[in-house]
N, C-alpha and C. Protein backbone atom coordinates (compact mmCIF):
# COMPACT_ATOMS: atom_id res chain seq x y z
N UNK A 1 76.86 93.83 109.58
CA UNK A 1 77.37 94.90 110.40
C UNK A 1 76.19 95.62 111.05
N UNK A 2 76.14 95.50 112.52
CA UNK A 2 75.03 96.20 113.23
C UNK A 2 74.97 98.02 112.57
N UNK A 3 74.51 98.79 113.51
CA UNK A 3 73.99 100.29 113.10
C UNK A 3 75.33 101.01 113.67
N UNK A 4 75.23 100.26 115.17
CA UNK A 4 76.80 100.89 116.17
C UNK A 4 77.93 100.82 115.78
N UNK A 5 78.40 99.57 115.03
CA UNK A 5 79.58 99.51 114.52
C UNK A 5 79.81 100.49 112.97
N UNK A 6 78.51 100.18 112.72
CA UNK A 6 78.71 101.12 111.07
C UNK A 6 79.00 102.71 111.62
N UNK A 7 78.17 103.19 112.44
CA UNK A 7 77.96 104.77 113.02
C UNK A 7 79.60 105.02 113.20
N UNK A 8 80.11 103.87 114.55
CA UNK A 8 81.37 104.52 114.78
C UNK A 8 82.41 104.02 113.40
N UNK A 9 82.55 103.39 112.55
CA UNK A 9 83.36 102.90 111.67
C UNK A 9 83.04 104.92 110.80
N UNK A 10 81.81 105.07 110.40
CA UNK A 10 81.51 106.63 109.75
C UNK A 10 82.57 107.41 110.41
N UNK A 11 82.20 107.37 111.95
CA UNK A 11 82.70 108.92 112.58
C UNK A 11 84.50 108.94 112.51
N UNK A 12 84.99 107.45 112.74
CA UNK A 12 86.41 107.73 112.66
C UNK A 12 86.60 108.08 111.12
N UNK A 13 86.09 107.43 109.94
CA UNK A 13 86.48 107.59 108.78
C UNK A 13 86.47 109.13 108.75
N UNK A 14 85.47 110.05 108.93
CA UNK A 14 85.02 110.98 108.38
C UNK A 14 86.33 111.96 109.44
N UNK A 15 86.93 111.91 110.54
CA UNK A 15 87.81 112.36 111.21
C UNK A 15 89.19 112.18 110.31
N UNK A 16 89.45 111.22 110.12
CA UNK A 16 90.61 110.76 108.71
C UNK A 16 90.68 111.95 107.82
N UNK A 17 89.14 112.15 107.28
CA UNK A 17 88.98 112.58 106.05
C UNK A 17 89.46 113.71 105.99
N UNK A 18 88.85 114.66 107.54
CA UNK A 18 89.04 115.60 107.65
C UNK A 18 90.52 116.16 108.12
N UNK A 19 90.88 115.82 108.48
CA UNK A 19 92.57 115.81 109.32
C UNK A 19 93.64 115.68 107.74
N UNK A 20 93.44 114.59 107.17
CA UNK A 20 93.58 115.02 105.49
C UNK A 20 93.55 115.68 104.87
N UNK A 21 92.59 116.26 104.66
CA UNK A 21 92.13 117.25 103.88
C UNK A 21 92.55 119.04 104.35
N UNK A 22 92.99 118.55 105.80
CA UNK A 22 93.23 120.29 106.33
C UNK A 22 94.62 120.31 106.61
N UNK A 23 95.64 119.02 105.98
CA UNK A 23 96.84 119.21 106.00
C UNK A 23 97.98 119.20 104.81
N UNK A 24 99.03 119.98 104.50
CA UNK A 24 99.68 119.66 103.21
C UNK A 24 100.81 118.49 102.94
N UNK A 25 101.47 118.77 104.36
CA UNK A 25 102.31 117.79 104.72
C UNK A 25 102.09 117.08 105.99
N UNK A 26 102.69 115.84 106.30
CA UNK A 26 102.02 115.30 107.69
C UNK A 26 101.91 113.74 107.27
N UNK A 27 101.29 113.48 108.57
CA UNK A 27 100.97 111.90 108.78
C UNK A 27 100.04 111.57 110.01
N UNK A 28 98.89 110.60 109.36
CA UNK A 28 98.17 110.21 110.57
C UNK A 28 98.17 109.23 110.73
N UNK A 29 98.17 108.97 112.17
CA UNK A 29 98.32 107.41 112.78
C UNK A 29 96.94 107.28 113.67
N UNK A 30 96.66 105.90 112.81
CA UNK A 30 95.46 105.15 113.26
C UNK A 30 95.46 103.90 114.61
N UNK A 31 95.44 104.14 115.94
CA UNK A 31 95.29 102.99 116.98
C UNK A 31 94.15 102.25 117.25
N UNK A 32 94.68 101.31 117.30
CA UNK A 32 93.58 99.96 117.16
C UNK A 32 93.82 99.26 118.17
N UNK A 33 92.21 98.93 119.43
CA UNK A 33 92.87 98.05 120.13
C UNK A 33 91.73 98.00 120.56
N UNK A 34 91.72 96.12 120.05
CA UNK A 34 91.10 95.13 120.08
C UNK A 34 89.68 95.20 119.04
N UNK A 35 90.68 95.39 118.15
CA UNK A 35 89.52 95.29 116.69
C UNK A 35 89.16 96.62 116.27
N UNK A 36 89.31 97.33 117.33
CA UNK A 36 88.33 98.74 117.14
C UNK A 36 89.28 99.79 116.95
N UNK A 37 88.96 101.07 116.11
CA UNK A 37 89.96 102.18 116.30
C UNK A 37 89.36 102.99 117.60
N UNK A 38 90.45 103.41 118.15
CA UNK A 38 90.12 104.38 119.26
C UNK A 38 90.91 105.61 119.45
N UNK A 39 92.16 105.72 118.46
CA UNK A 39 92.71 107.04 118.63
C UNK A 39 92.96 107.33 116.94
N UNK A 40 93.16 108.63 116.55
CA UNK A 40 93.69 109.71 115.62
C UNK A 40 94.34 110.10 115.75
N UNK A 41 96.01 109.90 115.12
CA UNK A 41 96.64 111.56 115.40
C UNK A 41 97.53 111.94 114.10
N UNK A 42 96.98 113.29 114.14
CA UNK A 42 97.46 113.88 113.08
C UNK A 42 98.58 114.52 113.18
N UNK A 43 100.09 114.52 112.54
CA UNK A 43 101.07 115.03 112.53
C UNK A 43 101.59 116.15 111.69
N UNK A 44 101.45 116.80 111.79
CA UNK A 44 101.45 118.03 110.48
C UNK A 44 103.14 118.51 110.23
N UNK A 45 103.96 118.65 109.48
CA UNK A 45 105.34 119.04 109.11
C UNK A 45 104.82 120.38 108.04
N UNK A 46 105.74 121.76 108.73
CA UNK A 46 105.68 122.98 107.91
C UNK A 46 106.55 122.81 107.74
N UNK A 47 106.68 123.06 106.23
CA UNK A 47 107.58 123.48 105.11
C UNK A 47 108.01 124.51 105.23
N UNK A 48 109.50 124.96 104.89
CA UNK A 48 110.04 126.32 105.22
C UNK A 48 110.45 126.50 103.30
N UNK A 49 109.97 127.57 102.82
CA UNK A 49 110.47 127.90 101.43
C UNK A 49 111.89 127.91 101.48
N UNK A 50 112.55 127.63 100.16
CA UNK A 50 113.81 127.80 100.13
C UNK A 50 114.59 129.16 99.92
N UNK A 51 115.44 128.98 100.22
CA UNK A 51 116.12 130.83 100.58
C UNK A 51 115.37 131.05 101.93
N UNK A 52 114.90 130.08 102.73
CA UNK A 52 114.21 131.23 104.44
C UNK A 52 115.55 131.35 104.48
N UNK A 53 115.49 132.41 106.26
CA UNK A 53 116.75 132.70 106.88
C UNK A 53 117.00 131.69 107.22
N UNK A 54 116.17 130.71 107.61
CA UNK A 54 117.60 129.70 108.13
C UNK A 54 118.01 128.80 107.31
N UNK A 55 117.73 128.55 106.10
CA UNK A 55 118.56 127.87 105.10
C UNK A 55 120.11 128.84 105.03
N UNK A 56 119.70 130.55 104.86
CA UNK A 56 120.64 131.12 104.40
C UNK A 56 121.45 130.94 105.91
N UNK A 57 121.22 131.21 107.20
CA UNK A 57 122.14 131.26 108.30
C UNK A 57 122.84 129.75 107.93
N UNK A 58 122.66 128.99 107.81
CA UNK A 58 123.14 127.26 107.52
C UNK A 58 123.90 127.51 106.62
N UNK A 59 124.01 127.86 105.66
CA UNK A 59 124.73 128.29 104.56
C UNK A 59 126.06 128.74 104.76
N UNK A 60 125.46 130.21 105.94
CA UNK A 60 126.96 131.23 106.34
C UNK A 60 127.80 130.38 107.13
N UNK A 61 127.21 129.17 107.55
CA UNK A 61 127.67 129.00 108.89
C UNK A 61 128.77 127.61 107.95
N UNK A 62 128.09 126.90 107.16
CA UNK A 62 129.01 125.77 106.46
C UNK A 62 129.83 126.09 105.43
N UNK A 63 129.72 127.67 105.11
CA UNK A 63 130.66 128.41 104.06
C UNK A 63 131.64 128.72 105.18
N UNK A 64 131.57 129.46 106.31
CA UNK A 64 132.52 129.84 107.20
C UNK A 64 133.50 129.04 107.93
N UNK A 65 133.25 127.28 107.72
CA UNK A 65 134.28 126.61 108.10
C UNK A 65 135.08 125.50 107.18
């Protein structure tokens, strides 16, 4: 493995790492094209605690019919 391929193989890993590490829930998708990665994307899903208002509005609304 040359220096270039190792350098960029580091920088995407270490982008992974980080996008990981700064999310609780989520998903990242890795694009590959033509051997090589060239995109990241990180998908992040917030969690709503249970009892928020809109669990409880959902509630009023499937008790009321």
């Amino acid at each position: 493995m040359n220096a270039t391929i190792s350098s960029e193989a580091d920088l995407w890993l270490e982008i992974v790492r980080r996008k990981a590490g700064a999310m609780r829930y989520g998903s990242l998708q890795i694009t590959i094209h033509e051997g090589r990665v060239t995109q990241v994307e990180a998908t992040e899903k917030v969690r709503l605690p249970a009892g928020s208002r809109a669990d409880d509005e959902s509630s009023r609304r499937s008790a009321a019919h």
